[in-house]
Protein backbone atom coordinates (compact mmCIF):
# COMPACT_ATOMS: atom_id res chain seq x y z
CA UNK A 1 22.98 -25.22 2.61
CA UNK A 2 23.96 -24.52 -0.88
CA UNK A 3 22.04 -26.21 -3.79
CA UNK A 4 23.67 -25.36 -7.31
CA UNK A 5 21.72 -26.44 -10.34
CA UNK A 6 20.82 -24.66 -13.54
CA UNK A 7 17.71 -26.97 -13.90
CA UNK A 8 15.28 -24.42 -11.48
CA UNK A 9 15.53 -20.84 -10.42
CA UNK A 10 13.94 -19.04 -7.81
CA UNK A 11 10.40 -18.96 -8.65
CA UNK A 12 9.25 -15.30 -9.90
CA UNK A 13 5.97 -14.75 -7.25
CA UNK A 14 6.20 -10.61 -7.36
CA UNK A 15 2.48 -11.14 -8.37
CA UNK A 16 1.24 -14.37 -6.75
CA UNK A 17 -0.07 -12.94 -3.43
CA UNK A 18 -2.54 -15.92 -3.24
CA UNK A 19 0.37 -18.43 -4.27
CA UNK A 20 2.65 -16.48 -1.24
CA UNK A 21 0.24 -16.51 1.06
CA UNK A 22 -0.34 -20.33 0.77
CA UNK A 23 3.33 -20.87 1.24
CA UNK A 24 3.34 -18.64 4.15
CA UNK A 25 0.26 -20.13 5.72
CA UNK A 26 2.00 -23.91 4.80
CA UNK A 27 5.25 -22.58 6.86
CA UNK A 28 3.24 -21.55 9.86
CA UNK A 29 1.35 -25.02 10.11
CA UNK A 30 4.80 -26.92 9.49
CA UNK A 31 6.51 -24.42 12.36
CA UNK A 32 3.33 -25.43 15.20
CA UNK A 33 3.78 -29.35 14.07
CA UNK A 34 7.76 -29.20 14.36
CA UNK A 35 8.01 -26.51 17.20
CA UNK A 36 11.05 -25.01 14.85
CA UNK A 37 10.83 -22.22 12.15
CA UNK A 38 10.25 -23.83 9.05
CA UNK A 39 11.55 -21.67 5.48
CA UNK A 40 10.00 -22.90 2.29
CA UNK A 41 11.48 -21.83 -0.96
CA UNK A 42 9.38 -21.62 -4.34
CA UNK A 43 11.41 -23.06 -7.54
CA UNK A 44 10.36 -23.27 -11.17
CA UNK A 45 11.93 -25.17 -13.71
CA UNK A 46 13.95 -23.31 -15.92
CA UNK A 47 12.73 -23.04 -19.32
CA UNK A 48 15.24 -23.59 -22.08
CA UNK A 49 17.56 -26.97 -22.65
CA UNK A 50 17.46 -29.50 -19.78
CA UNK A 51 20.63 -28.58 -17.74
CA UNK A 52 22.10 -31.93 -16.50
């Protein structure tokens, strides 16, 4: 899948071990409920003019 936008960006979590490990811990319940590997990706709005 490709998504192309210049609205978000990957969100910047270096120092959000809490915020990772709730998106890790939400993965792992969605993987058991599915039976597949579920990937969630963090995006932030990019600051700046709005991008449409």
């Amino acid at each position: 899948m490709k998504i192309e936008t210049t609205d978000y960006q990957i969100a910047p979590l270096l120092d959000q071990e809490k915020v990772v490990d709730i998106i890790q811990q939400a993965e792992a319940r969605l993987a058991e409920l599915t039976g597949r590997p579920i990937t969630l990706i963090a995006y932030s709005k990019t600051e700046g003019e709005n991008n449409l």
